[in-house]
Protein backbone atom coordinates (compact mmCIF):
# COMPACT_ATOMS: atom_id res chain seq x y z
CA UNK A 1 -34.43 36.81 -25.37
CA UNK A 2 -31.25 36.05 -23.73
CA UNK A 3 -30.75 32.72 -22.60
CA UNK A 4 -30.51 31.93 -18.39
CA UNK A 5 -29.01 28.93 -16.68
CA UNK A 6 -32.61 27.78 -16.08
CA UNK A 7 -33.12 27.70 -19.73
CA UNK A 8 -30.58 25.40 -20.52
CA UNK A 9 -31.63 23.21 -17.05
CA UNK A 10 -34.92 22.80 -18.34
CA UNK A 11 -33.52 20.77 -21.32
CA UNK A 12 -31.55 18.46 -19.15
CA UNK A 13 -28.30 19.99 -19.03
CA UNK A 14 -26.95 18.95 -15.59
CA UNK A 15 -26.35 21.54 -12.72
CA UNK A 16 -22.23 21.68 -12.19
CA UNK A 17 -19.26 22.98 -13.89
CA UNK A 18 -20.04 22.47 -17.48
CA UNK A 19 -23.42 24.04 -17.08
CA UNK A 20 -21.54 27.89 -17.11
CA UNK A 21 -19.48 26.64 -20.05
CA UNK A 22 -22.21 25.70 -21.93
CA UNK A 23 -24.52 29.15 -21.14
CA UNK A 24 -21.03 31.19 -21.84
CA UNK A 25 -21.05 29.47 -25.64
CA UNK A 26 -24.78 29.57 -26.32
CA UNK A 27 -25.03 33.33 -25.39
CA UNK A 28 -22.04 34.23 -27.59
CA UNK A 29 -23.39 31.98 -30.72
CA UNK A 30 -27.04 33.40 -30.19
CA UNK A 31 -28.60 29.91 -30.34
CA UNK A 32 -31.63 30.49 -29.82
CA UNK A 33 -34.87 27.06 -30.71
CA UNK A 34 -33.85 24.63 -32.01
CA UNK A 35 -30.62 25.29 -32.57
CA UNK A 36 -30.07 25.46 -28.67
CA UNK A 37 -32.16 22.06 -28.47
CA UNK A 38 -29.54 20.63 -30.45
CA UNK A 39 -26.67 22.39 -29.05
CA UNK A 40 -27.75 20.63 -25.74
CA UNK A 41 -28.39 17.23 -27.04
CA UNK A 42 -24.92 17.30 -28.35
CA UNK A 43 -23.09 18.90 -25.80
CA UNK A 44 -24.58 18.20 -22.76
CA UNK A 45 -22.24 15.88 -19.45
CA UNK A 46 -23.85 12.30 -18.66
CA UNK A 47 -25.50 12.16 -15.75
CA UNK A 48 -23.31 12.02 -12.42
CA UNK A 49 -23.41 8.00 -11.44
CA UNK A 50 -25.00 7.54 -8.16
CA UNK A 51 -23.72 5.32 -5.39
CA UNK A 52 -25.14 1.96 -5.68
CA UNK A 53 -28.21 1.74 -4.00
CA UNK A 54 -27.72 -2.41 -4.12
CA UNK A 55 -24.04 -2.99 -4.68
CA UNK A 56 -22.35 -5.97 -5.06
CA UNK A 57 -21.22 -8.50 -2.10
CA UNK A 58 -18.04 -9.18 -0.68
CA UNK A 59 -16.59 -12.00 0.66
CA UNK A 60 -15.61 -11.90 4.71
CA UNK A 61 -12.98 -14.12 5.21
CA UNK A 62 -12.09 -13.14 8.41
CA UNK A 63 -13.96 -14.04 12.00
CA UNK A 64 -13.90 -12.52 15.36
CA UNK A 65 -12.27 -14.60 18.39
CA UNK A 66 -12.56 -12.29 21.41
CA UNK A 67 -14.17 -9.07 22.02
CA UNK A 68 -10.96 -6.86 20.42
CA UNK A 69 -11.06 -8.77 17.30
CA UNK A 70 -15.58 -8.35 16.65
CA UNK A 71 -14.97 -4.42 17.35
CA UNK A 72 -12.09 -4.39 14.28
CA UNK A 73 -14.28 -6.65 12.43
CA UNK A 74 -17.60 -4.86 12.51
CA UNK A 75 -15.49 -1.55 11.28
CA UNK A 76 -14.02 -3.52 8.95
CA UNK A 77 -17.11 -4.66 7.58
CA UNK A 78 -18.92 -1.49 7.73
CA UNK A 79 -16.22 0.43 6.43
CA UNK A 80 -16.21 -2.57 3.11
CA UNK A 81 -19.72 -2.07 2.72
CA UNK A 82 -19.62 1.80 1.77
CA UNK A 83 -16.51 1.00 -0.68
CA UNK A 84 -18.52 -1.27 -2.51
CA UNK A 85 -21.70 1.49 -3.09
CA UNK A 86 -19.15 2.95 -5.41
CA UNK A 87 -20.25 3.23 -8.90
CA UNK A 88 -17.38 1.19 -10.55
CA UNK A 89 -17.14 -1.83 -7.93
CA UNK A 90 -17.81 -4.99 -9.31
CA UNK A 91 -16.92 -7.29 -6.02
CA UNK A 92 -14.65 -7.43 -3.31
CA UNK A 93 -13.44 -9.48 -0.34
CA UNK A 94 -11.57 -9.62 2.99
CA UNK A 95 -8.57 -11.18 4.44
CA UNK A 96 -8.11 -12.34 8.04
CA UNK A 97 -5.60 -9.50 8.75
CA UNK A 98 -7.95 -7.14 8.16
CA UNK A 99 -8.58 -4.01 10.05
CA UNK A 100 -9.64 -0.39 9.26
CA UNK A 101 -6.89 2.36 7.59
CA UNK A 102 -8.51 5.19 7.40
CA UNK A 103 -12.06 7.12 8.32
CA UNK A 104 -15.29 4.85 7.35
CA UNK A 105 -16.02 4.53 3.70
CA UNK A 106 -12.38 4.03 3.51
CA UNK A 107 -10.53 0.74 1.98
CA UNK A 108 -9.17 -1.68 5.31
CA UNK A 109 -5.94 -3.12 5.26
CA UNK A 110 -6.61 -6.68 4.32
CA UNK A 111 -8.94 -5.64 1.40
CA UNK A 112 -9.61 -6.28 -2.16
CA UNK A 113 -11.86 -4.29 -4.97
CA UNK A 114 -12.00 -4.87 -8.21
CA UNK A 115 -13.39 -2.10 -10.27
CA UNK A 116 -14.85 -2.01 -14.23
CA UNK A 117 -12.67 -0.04 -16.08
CA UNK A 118 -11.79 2.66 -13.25
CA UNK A 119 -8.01 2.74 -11.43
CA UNK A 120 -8.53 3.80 -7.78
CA UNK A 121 -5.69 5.28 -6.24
CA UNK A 122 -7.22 5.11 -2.82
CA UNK A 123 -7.58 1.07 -3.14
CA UNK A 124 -3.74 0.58 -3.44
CA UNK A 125 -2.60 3.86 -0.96
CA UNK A 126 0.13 6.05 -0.84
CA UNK A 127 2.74 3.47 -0.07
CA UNK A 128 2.36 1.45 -3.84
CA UNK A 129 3.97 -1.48 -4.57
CA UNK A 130 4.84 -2.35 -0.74
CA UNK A 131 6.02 -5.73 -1.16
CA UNK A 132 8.49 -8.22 -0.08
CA UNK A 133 11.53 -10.70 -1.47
CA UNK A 134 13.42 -13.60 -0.53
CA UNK A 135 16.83 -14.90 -1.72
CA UNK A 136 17.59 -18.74 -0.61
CA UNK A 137 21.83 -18.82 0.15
CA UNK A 138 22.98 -22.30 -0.74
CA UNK A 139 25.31 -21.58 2.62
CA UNK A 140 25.57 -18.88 4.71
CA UNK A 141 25.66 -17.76 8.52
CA UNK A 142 22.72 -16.11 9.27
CA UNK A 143 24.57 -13.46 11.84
CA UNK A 144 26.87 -12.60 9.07
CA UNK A 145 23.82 -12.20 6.57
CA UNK A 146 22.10 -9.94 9.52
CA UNK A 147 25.46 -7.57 10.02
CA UNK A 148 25.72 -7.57 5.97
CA UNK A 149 22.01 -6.23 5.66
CA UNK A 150 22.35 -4.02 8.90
CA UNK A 151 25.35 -2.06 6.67
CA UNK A 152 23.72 -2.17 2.96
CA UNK A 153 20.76 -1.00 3.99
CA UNK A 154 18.49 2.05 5.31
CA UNK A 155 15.77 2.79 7.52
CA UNK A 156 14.32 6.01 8.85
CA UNK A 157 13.07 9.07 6.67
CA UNK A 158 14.74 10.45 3.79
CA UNK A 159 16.95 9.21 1.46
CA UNK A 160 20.82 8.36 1.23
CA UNK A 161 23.34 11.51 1.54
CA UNK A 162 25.81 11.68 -1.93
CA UNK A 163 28.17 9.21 -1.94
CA UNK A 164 25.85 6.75 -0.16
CA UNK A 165 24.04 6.00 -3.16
CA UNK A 166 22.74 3.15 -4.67
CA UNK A 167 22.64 3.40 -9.11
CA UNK A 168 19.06 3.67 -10.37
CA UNK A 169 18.89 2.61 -13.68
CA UNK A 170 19.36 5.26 -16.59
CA UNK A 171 17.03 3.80 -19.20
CA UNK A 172 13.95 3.44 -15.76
CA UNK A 173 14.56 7.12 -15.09
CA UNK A 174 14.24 7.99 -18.72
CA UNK A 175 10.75 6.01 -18.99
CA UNK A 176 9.85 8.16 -15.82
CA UNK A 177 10.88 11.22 -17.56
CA UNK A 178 8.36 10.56 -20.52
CA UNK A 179 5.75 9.80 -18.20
CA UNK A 180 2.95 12.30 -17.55
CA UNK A 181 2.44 11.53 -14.28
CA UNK A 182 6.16 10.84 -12.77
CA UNK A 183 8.35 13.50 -14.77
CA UNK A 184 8.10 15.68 -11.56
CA UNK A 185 11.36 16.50 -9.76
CA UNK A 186 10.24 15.68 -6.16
CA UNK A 187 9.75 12.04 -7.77
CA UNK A 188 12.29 11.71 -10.15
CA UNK A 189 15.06 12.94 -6.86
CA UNK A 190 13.24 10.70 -4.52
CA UNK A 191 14.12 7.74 -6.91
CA UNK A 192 17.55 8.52 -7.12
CA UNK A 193 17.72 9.31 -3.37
CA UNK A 194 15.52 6.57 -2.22
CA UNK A 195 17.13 3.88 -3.78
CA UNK A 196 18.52 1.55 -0.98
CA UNK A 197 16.74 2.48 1.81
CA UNK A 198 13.43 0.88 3.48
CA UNK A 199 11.38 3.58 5.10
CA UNK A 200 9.89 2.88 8.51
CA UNK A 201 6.58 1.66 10.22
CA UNK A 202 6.74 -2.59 9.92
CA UNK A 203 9.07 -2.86 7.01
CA UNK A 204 11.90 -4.70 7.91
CA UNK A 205 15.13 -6.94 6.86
CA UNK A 206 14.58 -10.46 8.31
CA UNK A 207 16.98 -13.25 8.43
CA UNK A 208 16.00 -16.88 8.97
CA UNK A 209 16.03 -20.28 8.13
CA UNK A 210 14.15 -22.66 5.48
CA UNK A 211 11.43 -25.69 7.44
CA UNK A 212 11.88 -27.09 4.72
CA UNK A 213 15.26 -26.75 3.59
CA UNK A 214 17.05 -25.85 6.05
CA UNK A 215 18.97 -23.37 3.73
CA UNK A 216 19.35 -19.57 5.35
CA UNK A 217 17.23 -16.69 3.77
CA UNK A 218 16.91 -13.10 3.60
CA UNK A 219 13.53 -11.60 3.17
CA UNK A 220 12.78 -7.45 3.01
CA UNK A 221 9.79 -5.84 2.87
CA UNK A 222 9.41 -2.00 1.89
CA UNK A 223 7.51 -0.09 -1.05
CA UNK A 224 8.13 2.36 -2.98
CA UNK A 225 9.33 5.03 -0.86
CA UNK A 226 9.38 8.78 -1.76
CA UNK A 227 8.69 8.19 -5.94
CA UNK A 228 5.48 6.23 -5.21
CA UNK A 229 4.41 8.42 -2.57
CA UNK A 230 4.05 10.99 -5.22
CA UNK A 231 3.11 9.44 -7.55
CA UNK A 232 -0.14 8.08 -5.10
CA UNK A 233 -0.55 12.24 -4.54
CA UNK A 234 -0.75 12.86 -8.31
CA UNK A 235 -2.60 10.28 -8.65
CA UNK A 236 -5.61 11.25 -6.26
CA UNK A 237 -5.40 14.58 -7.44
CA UNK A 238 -6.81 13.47 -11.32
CA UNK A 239 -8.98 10.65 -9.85
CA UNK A 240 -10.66 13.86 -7.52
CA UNK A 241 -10.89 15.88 -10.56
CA UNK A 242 -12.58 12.88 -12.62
CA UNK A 243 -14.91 12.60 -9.50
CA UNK A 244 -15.87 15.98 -9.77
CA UNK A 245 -17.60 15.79 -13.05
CA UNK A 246 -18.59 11.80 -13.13
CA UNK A 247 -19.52 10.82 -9.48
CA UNK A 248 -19.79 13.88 -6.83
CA UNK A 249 -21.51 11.74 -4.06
CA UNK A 250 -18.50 9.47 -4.41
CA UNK A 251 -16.06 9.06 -1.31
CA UNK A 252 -13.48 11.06 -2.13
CA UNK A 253 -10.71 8.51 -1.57
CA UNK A 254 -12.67 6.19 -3.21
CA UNK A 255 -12.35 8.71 -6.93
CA UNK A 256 -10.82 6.82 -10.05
CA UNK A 257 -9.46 7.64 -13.01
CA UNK A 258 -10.86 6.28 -15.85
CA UNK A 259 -9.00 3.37 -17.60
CA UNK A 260 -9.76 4.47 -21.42
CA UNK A 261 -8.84 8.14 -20.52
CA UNK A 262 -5.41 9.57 -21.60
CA UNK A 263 -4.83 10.15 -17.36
CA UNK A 264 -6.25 6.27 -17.25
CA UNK A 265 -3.54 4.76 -19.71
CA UNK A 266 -0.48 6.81 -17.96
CA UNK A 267 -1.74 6.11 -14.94
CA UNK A 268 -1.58 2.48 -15.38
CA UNK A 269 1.97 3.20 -17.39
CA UNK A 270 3.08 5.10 -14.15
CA UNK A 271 2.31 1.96 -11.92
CA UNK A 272 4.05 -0.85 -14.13
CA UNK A 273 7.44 1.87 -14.23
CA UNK A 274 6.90 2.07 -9.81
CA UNK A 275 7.25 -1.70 -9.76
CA UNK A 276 10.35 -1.97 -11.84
CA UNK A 277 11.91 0.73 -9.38
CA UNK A 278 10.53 -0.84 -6.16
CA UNK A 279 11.66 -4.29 -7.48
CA UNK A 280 15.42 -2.57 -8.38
CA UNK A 281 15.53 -1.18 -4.73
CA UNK A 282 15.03 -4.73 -3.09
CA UNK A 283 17.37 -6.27 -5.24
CA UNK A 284 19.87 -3.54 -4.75
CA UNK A 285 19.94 -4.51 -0.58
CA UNK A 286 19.56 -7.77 -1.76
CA UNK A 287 22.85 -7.68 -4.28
CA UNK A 288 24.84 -5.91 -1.63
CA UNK A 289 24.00 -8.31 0.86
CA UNK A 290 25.25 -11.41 -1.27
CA UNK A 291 28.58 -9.75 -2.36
CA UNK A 292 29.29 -8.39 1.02
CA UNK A 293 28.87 -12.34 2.76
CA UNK A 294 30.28 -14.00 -0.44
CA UNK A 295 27.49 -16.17 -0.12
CA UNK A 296 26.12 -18.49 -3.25
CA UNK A 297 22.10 -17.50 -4.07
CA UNK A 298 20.15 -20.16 -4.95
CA UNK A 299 16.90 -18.38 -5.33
CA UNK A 300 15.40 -15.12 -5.30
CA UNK A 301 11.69 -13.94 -5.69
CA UNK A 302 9.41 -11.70 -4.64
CA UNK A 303 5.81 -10.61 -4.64
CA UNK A 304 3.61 -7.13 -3.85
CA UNK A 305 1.27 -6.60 -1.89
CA UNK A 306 -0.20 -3.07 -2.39
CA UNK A 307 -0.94 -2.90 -6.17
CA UNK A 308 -3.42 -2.98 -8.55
CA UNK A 309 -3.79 -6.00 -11.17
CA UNK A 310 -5.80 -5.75 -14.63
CA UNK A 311 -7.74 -8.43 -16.44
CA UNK A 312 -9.88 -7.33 -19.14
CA UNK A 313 -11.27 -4.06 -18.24
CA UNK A 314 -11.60 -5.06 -14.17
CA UNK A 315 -9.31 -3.94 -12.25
CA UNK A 316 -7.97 -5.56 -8.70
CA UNK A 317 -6.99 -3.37 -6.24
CA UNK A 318 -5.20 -5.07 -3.11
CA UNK A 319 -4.68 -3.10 -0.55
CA UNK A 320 -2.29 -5.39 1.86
CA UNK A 321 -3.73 -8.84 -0.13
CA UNK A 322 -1.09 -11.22 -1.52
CA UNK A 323 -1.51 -12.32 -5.14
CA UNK A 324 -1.84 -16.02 -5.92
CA UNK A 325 -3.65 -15.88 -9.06
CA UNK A 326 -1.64 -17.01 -11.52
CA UNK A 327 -2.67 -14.51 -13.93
CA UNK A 328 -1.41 -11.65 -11.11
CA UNK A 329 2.18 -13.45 -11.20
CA UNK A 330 4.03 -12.17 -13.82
CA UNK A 331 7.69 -13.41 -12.81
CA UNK A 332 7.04 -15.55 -10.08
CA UNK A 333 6.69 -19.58 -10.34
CA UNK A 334 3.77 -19.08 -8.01
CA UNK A 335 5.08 -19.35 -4.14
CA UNK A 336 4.45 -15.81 -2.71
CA UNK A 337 6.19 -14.12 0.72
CA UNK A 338 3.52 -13.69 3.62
CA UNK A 339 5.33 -12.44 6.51
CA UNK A 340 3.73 -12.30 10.11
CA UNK A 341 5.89 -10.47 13.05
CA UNK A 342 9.25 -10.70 14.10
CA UNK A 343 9.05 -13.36 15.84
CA UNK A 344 7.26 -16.05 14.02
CA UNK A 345 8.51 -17.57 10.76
CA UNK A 346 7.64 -16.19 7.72
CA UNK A 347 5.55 -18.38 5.47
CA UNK A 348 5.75 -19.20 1.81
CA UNK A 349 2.31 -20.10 0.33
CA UNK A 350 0.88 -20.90 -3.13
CA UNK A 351 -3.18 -20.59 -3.81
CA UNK A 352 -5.48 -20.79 -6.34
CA UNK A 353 -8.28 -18.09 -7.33
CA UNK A 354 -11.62 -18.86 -5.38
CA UNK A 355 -15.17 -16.77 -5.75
CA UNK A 356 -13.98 -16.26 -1.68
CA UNK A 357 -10.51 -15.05 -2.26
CA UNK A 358 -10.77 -13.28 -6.01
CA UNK A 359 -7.18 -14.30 -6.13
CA UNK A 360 -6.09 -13.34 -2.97
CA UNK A 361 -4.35 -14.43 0.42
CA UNK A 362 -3.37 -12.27 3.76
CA UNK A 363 -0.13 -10.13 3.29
CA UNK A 364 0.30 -10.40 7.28
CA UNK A 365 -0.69 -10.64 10.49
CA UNK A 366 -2.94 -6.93 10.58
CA UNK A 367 -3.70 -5.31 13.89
CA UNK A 368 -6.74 -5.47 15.99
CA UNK A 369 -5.64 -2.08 18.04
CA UNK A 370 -3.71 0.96 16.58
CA UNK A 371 -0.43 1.82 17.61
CA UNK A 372 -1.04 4.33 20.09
CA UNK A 373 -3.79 2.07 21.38
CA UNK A 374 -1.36 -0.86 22.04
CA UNK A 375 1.03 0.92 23.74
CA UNK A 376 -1.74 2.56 25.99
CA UNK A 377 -2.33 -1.47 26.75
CA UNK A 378 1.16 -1.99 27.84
CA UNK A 379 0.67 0.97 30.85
CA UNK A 380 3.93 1.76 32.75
CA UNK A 381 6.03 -1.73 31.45
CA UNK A 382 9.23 -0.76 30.88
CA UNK A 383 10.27 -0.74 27.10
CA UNK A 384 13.94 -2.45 27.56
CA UNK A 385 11.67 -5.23 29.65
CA UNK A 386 9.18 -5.45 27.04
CA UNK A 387 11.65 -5.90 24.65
CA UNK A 388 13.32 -8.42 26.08
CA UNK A 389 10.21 -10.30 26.23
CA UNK A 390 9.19 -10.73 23.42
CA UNK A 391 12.27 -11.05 21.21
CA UNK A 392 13.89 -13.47 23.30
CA UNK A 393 16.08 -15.79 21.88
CA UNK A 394 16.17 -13.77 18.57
CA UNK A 395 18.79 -10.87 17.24
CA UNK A 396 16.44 -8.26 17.01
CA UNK A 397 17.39 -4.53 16.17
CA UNK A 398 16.31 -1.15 16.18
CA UNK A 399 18.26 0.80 13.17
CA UNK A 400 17.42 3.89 14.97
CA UNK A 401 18.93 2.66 17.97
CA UNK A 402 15.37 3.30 19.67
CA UNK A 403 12.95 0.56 20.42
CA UNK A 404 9.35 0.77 18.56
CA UNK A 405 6.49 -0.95 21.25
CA UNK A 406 4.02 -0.82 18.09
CA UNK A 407 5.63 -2.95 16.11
CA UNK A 408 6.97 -5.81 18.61
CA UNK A 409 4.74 -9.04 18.49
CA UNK A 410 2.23 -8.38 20.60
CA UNK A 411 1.28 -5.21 18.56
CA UNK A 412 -0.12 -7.49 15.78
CA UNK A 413 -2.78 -10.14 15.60
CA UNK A 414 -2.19 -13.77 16.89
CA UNK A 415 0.05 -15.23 13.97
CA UNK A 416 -2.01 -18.93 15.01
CA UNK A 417 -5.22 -17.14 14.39
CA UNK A 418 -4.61 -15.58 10.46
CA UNK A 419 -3.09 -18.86 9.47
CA UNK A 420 -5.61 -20.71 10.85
CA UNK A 421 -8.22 -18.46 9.15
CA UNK A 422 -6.63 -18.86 5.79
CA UNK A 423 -6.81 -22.43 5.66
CA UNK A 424 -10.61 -22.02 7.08
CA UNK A 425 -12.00 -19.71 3.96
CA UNK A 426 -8.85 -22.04 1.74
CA UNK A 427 -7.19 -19.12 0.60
CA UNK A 428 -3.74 -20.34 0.41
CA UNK A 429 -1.70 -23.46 1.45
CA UNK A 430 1.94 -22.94 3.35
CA UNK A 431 4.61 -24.23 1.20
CA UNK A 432 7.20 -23.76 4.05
CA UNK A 433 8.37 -21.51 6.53
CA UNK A 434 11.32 -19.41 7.17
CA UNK A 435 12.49 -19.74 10.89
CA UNK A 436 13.43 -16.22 12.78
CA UNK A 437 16.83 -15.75 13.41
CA UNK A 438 17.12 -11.89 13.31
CA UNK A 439 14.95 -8.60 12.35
CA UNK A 440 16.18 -5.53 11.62
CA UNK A 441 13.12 -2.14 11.85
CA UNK A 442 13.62 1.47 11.76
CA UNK A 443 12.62 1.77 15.18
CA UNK A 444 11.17 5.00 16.70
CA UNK A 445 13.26 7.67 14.98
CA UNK A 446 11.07 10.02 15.63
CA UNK A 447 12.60 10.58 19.38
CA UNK A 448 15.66 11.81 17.20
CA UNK A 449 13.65 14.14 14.72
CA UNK A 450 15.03 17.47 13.84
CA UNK A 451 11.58 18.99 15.06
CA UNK A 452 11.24 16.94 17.96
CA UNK A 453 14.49 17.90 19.28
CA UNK A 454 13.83 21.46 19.04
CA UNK A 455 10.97 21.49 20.71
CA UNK A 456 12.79 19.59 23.78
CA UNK A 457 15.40 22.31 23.50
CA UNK A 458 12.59 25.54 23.62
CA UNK A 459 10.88 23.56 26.39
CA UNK A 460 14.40 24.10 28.30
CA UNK A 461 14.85 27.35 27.65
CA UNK A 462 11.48 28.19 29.23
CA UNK A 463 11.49 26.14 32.04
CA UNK A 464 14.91 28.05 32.31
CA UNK A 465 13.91 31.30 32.91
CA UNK A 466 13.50 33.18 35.85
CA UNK A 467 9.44 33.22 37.12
């Protein structure tokens, strides 16, 4: 009798992938009684792991205080609550900046997941490692600081042409090299050619001064660029795969890799190797700023924001959450970066771990509206006028010469209403605050794009042409 699919069902092997596998082997062994019982009981998949019919809680620590802010929250929260039916979550919580990144079922900006023995690549997103540092001059002039950073650094796409490089550490790019998932040659040339450079979006270079001190500082705030984008790519691609046979009804940006698996441990290799290089590329700006000024650093430090943290076999995923666990601050004396917009100072806070905050504090001031939906607020405002607005008083600077509406002040979140929220749900306590003096953002480069610019030029050309 030869053997069917249903045979082998009827046994409890599990309908999927392996089940074809499996009838492929038995028919060419002839196992037939209880040799095929056996076969089966030895061979066959676990069961796929359901959602989680009564997951864990999370913590909200943010509230609505006008109409805008309850529509983010509820799709904050309802977005949170399917992210925490996945089978690995063991809790969660919320910062004030919250808001939603993504369709629902998707991790918000703001959040925090920590998962048993399972690395999400969704949880920390395709921009890994974004994160920010600070160097303290002992004297300096701010403007001078602002035109040193303007020159040493670079926003926009891309990376720097030859020539314009900054040096990437030989013995980092050999670890990459013996790494399964980053010994890939988009990565390993976006490292070299990424070095130095910022990206776009709301990363920025930011001069000001110390509350507190009354010393001036530098502060940046970029990821990981072009190497971390891939490896977030590579990443998702083995977590979907892993999903496939463990967890089908599983989001699938919400897939992991498992921690114990060979894809698990070089996974979690591949992260630790994207921090050294993201560190190396702020302290490159940073390094080129203090030579070119000739100014005396007193301090510099820095912290992440988009990461994940381990302890034990959980796993913390922030996803725009600033670290104040101790346990989550390997080379900091515990006083992390939390900037808000351009135009308010950026604060330095230190926190304890809380059932509330899992170890967590805000990474910003978040957005109640999208971009696109913000500048639909401003109507017909002119840009230069809007501008001027709100940056008065400050040195403010587009690096592609264009001005970006989204990411002026009023594009984020009241700064008075996240810091008033974090002392509310005591997730951190402000240490000090660095003073605007300057800010330096991509800006919208896109008006410049190669593709944009063609288009303008076909659009010409036909409105050229005789009818």
């Amino acid at each position: 009798m030869t053997v069917t699919g249903k045979d082998l069902i009827d046994l409890c092997f599990p309908q999927g992938p392996a089940l074809g596998v499996a009838l492929e082997h038995v028919r060419a062994q002839g196992l037939q009684g209880e040799a095929l019982r056996a076969y089966v009981a030895a061979n066959r998949p676990a069961p796929y792991l359901p959602l989680q019919d009564n997951p864990p809680a999370f913590a909200l620590n943010v509230e609505a205080e006008d109409e805008t802010e309850s529509a983010n929250v509820a799709a904050v929260t309802a977005t949170m609550e399917a992210v925490m039916r996945t089978p690995t979550v063991r809790a969660g919580a919320v910062m004030p900046d919250a808001c939603p990144a993504g369709p629902s079922g998707t991790i918000p900006v703001g959040g925090v997941v920590v998962a048993e023995n399972a690395i999400h690549p969704g949880f920390h997103s395709a921009d890994i490692c974004c994160s920010v540092m600070l160097t303290e001059f002992a004297e300096a002039d701010p403007a001078a600081v602002l035109d040193a950073v303007h020159a040493a650094t670079h926003f926009g796409p891309g990376g720097r042409a030859n020539g314009r490089r900054y040096t990437v550490s030989l013995d980092l790019l050999d670890a990459f090299r013996t790494n399964r998932f980053l010994n890939d040659d988009k990565i390993l040339r976006a490292a070299v050619e990424h070095m130095g450079t910022q990206g776009d979006g709301n990363h920025f270079a930011f001069v000001g001064r110390s509350a507190a001190k009354g010393t001036v500082c530098l502060v940046t705030h970029h990821g990981s660029r072009g190497a971390g984008a891939g490896l977030y790519a590579a990443g998702m691609r083995a977590a979907d795969n892993f999903r496939k046979d463990l967890s089908p009804a599983t989001h699938k940006d919400n897939a992991w890799i498992p921690a114990d698996s060979p894809e698990g441990v070089a996974y979690w290799e591949a992260l630790q190797l994207i921090r050294r290089w993201t560190k190396a590329n702020h302290d490159a700006i940073h390094q080129a700023v203090t030579l070119a000024t000739g100014a005396k650093m007193k301090e510099r430090f820095w912290n992440e924001h988009n990461f994940v943290f381990r302890r034990g076999d959980l796993f913390y995923h922030a996803k725009g959450a600033t670290p104040v666990d101790s346990d989550f601050l390997p080379d900091t004396s515990g006083v992390q970066i939390v900037p808000l917009n351009m135009a308010e100072p950026v604060l330095l806070i230190r926190g304890q771990a809380t059932g509330r905050n899992l170890g967590f504090a805000p990474h910003g001031a978040g957005r109640n509206l999208s971009r696109s939906a913000h500048k639909r607020g401003l109507g017909a405002q002119d840009e230069k006028a809007v501008f001027a607005r709100e940056t008065a008083g400050l040195d403010a600077r587009f690096w592609s010469g264009h001005i970006d509406l989204s990411e002026l002040p009023s594009a984020y979140k009241p700064a008075a209403t996240v810091r008033s929220q974090m002392r509310r749900f005591d997730l951190a306590d402000v240490v000090d605050e660095i003073h605007p003096f300057g800010c330096i953002m991509a800006g919208d480069w896109e008006r410049d794009a190669p593709w944009r610019l063609k288009a303008v030029a076909r659009a010409r050309e036909r409105a050229a042409r005789p009818a």
